[in-house]
N, C-alpha and C. Protein backbone atom coordinates (compact mmCIF):
# COMPACT_ATOMS: atom_id res chain seq x y z
N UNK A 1 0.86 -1.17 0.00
CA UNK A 1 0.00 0.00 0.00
C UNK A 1 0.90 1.23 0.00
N UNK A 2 0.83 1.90 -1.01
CA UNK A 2 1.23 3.10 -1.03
C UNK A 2 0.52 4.49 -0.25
N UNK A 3 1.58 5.15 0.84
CA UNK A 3 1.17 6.11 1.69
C UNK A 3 0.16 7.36 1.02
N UNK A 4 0.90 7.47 -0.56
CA UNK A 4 0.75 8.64 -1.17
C UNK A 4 -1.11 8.38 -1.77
N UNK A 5 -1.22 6.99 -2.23
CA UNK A 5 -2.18 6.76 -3.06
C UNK A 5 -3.70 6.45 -1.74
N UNK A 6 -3.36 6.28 -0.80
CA UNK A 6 -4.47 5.72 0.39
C UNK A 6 -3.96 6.28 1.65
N UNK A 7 -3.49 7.83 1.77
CA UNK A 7 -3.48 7.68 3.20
C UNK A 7 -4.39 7.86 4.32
N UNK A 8 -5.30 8.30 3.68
CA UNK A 8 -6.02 7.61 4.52
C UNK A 8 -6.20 5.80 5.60
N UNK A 9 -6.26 5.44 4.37
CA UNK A 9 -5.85 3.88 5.36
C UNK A 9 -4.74 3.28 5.55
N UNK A 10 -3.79 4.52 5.18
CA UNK A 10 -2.65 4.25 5.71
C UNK A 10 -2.20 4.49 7.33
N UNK A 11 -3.16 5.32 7.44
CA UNK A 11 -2.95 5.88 9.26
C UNK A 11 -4.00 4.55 10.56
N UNK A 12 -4.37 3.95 9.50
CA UNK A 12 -5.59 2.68 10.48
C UNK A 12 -4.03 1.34 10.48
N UNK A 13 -3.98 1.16 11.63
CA UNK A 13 -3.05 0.39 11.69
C UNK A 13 -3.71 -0.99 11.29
N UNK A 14 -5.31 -1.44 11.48
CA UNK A 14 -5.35 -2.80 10.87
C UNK A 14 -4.82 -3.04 9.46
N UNK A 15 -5.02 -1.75 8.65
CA UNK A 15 -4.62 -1.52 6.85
C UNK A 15 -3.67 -2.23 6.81
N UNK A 16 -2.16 -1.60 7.76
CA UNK A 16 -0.92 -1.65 7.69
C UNK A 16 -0.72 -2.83 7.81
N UNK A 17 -1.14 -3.42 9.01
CA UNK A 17 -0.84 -4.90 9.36
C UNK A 17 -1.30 -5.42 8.16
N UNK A 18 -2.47 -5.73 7.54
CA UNK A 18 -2.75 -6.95 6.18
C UNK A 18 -1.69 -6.17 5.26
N UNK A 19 -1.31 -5.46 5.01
CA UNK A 19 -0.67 -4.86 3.92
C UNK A 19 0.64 -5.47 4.41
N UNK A 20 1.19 -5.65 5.25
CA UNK A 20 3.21 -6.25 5.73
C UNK A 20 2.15 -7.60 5.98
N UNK A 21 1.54 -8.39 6.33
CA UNK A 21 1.42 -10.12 6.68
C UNK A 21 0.43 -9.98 5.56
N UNK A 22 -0.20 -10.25 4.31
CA UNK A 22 -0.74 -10.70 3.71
C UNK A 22 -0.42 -12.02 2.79
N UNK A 23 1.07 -11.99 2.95
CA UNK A 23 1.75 -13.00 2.53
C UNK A 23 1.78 -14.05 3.50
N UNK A 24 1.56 -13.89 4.57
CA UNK A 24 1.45 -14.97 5.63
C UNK A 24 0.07 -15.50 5.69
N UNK A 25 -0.61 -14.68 5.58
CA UNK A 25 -2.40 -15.52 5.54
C UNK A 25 -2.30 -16.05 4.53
N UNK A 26 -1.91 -15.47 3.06
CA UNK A 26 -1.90 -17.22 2.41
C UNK A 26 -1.42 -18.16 2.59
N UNK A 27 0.21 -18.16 3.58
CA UNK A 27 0.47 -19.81 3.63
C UNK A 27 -0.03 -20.31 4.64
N UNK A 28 -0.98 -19.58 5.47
CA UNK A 28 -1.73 -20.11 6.34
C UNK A 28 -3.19 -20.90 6.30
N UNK A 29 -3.83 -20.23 4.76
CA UNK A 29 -4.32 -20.21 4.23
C UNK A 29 -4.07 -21.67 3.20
N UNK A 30 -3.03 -21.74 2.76
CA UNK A 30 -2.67 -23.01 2.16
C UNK A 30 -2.48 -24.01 2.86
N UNK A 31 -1.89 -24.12 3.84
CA UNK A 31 -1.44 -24.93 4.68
C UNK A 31 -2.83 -25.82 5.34
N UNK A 32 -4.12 -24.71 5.56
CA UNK A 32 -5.16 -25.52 6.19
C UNK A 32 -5.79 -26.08 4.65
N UNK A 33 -5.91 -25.26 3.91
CA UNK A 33 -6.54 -25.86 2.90
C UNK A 33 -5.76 -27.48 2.54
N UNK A 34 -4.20 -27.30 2.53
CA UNK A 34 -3.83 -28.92 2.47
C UNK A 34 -4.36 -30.03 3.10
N UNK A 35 -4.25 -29.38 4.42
CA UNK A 35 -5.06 -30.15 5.79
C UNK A 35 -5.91 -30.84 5.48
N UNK A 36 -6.92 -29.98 4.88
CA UNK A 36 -8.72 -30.25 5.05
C UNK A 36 -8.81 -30.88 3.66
N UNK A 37 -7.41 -30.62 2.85
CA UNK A 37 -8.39 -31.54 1.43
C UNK A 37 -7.30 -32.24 0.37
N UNK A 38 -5.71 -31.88 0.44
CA UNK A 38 -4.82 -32.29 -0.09
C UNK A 38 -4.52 -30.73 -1.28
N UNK A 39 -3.96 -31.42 -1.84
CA UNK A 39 -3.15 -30.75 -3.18
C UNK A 39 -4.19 -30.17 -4.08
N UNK A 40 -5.15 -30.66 -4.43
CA UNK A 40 -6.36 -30.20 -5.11
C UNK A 40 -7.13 -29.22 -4.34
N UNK A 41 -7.27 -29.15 -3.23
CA UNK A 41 -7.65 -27.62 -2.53
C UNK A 41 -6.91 -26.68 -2.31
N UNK A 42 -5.43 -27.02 -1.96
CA UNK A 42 -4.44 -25.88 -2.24
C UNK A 42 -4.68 -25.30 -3.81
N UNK A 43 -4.88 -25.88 -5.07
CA UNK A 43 -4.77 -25.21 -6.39
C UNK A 43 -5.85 -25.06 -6.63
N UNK A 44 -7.30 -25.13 -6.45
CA UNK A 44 -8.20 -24.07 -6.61
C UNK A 44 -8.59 -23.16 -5.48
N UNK A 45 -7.73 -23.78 -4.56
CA UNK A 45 -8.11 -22.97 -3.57
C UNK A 45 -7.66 -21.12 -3.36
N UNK A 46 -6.10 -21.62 -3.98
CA UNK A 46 -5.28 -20.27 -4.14
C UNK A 46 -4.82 -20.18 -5.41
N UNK A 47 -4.46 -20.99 -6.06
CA UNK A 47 -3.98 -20.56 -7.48
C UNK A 47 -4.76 -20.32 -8.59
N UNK A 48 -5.78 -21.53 -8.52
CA UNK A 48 -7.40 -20.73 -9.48
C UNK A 48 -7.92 -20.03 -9.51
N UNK A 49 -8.38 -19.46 -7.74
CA UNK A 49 -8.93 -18.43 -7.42
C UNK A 49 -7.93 -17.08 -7.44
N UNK A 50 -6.79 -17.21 -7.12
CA UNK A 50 -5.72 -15.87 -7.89
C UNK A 50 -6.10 -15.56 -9.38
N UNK A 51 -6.21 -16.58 -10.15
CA UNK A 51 -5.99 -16.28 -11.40
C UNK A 51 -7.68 -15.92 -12.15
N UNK A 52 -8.83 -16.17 -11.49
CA UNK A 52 -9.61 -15.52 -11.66
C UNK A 52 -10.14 -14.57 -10.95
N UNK A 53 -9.65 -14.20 -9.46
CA UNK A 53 -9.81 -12.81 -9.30
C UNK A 53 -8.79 -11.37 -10.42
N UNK A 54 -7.53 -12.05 -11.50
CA UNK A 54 -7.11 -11.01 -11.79
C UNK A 54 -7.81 -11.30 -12.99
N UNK A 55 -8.27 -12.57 -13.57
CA UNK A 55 -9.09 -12.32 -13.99
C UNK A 55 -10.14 -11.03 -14.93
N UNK A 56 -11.07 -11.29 -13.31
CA UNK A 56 -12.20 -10.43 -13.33
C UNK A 56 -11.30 -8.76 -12.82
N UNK A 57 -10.66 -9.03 -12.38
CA UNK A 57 -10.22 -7.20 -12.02
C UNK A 57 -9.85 -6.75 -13.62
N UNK A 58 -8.96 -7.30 -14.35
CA UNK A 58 -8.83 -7.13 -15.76
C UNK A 58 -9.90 -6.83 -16.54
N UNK A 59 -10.87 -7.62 -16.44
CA UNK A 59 -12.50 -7.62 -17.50
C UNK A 59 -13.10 -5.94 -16.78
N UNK A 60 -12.92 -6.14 -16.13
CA UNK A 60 -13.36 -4.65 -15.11
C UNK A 60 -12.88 -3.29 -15.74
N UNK A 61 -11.47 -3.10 -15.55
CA UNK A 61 -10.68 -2.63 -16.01
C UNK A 61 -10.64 -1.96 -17.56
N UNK A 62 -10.52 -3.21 -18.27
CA UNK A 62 -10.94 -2.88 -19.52
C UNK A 62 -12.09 -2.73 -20.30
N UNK A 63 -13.40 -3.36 -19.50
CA UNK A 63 -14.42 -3.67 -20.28
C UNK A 63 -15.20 -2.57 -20.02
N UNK A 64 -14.83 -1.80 -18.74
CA UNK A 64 -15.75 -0.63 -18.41
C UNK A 64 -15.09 0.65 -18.94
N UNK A 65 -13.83 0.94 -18.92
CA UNK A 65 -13.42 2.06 -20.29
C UNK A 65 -14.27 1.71 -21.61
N UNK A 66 -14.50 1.03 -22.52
CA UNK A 66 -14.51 0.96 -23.32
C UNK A 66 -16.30 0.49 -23.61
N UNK A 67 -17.41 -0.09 -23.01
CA UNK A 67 -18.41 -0.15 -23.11
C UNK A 67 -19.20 0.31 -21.62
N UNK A 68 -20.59 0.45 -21.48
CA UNK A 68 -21.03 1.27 -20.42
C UNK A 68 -21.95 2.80 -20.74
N UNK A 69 -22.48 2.71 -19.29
CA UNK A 69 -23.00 4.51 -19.38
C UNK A 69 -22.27 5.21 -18.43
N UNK A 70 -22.55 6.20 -18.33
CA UNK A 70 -22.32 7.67 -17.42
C UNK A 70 -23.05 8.09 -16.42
N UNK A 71 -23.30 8.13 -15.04
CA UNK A 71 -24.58 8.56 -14.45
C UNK A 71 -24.06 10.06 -14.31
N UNK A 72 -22.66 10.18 -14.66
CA UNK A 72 -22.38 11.99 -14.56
C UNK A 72 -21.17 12.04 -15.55
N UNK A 73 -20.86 13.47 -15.63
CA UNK A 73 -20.00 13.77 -16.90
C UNK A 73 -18.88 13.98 -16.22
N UNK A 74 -17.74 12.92 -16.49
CA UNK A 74 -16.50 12.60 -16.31
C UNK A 74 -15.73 13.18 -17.53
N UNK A 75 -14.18 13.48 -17.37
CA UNK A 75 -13.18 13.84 -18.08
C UNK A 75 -11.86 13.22 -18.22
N UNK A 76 -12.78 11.45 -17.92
CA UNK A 76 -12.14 10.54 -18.07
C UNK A 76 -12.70 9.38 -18.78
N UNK A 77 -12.47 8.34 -18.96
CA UNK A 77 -12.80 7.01 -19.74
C UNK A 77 -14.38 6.38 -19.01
N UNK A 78 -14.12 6.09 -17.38
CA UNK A 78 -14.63 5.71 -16.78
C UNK A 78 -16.18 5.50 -16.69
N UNK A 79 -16.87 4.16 -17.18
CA UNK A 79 -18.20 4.39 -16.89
C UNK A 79 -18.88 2.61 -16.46
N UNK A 80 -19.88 2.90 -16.30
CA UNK A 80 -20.90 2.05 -15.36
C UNK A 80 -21.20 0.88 -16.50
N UNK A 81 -20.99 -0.85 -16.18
CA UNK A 81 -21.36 -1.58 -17.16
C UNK A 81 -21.81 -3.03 -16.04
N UNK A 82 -23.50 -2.98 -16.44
CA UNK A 82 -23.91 -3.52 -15.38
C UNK A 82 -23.61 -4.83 -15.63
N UNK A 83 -23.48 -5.61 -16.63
CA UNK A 83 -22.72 -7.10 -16.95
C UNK A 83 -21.22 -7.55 -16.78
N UNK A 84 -20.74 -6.10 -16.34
CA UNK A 84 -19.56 -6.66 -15.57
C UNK A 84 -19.20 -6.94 -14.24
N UNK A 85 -20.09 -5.71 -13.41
CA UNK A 85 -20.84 -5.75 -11.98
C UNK A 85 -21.38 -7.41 -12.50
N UNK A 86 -22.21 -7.85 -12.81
CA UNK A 86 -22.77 -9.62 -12.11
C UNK A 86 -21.68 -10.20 -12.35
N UNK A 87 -20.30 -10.01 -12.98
CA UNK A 87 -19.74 -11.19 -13.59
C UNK A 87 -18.65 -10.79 -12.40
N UNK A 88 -18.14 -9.88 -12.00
CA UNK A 88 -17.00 -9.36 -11.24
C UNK A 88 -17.65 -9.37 -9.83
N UNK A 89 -18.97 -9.45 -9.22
CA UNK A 89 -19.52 -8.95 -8.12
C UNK A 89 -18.86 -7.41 -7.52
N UNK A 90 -18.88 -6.72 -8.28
CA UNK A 90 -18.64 -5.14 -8.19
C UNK A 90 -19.50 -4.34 -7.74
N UNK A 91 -19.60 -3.32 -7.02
CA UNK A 91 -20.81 -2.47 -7.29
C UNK A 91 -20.77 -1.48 -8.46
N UNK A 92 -21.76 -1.86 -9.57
CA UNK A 92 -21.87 -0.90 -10.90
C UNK A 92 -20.73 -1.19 -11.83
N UNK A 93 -19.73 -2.09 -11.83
CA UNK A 93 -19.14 -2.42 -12.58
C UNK A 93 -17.94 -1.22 -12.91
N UNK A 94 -18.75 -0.32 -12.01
CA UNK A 94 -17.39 1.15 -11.97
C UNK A 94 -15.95 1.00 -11.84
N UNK A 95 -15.44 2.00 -13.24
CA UNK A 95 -13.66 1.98 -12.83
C UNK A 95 -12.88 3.00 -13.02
N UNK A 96 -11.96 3.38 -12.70
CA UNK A 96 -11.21 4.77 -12.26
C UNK A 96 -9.98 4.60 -12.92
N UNK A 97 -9.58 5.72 -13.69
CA UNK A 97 -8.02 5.77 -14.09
C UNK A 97 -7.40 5.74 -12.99
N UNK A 98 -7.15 6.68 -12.50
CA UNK A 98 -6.19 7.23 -11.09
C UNK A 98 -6.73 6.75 -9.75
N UNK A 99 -6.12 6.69 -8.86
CA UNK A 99 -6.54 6.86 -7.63
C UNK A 99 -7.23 7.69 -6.96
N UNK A 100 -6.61 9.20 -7.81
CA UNK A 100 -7.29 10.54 -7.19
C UNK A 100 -8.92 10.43 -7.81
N UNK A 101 -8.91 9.72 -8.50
CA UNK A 101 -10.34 10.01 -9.38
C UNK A 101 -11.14 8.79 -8.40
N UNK A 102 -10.44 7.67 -7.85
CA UNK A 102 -11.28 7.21 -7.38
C UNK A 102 -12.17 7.55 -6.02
N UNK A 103 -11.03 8.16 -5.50
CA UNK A 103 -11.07 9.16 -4.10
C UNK A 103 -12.57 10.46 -4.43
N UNK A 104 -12.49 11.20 -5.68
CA UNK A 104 -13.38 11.88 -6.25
C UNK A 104 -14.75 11.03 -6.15
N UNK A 105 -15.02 10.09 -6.77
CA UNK A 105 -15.66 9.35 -7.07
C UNK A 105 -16.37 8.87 -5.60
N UNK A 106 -15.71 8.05 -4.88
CA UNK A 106 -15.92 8.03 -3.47
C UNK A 106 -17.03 9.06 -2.62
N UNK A 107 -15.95 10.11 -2.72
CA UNK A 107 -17.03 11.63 -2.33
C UNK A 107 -17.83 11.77 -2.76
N UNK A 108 -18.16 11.79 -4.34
CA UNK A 108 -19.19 12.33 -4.69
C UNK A 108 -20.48 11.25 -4.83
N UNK A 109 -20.06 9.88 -4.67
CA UNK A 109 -21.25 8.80 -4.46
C UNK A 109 -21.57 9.02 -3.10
N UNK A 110 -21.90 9.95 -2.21
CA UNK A 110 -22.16 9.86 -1.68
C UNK A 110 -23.03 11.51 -1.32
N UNK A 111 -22.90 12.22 -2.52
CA UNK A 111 -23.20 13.42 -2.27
C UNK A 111 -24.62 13.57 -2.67
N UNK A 112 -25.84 14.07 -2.25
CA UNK A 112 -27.37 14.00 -2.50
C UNK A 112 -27.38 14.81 -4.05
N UNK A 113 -26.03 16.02 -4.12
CA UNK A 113 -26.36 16.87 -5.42
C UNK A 113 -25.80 16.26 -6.46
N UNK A 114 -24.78 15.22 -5.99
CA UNK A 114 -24.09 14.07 -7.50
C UNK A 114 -25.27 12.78 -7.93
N UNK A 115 -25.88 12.84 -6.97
CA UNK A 115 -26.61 11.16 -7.62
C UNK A 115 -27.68 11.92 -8.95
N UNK A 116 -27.89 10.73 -9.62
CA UNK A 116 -28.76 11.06 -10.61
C UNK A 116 -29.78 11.09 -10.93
N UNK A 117 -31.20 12.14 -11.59
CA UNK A 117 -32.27 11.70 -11.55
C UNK A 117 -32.29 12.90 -10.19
């Protein structure tokens, strides 16, 4: 986690902690999954499911620049594609160039004069 891009949750020390041991809950994470089921639950357990959470962050990523609506006028790529939300379990399938835009974005979903309609 970068200080510059989240500091906000950079100052919550639970952030910090998963951010330095996150590498330890998976082999902890692997280790029971061996336990409870052998070699075949370790590899969908963590390596399938890695490779389709980047997956779906990718389909996200790209599929919402490029198809989608607008519920407001951005001066960026970014818009709402509700078939990627069911396929990604996202809310709105929404995606952000920058960080700062997501931070924007953040604020203003929550503002009574940004929602739409």
């Amino acid at each position: 986690m970068k200080r510059r891009y989240a500091a906000d949750l950079w100052e919550q020390p639970f952030y910090r902690f998963l951010d330095r041991y996150h590498f330890g809950f998976t082999v902890v994470l692997s280790i029971a999954l061996y336990a409870a089921g052998g070699w075949s639950f370790v590899v969908w357990g963590i390596f399938v499911r890695l490779v389709l959470v980047y997956q779906f962050t990718w389909l996200v990523n790209s599929a919402a620049h490029t198809v989608g609506y607008r519920s407001f006028r951005t001066d960026d790529r970014s818009t709402n594609c509700w078939w990627v939300a069911l396929l990604a379990g996202v809310k709105g399938g929404t995606t952000t160039i920058t960080p700062s835009r997501s931070r924007r974005a953040t604020d203003c979903a929550g503002s009574s004069s940004m929602r739409p309609g």
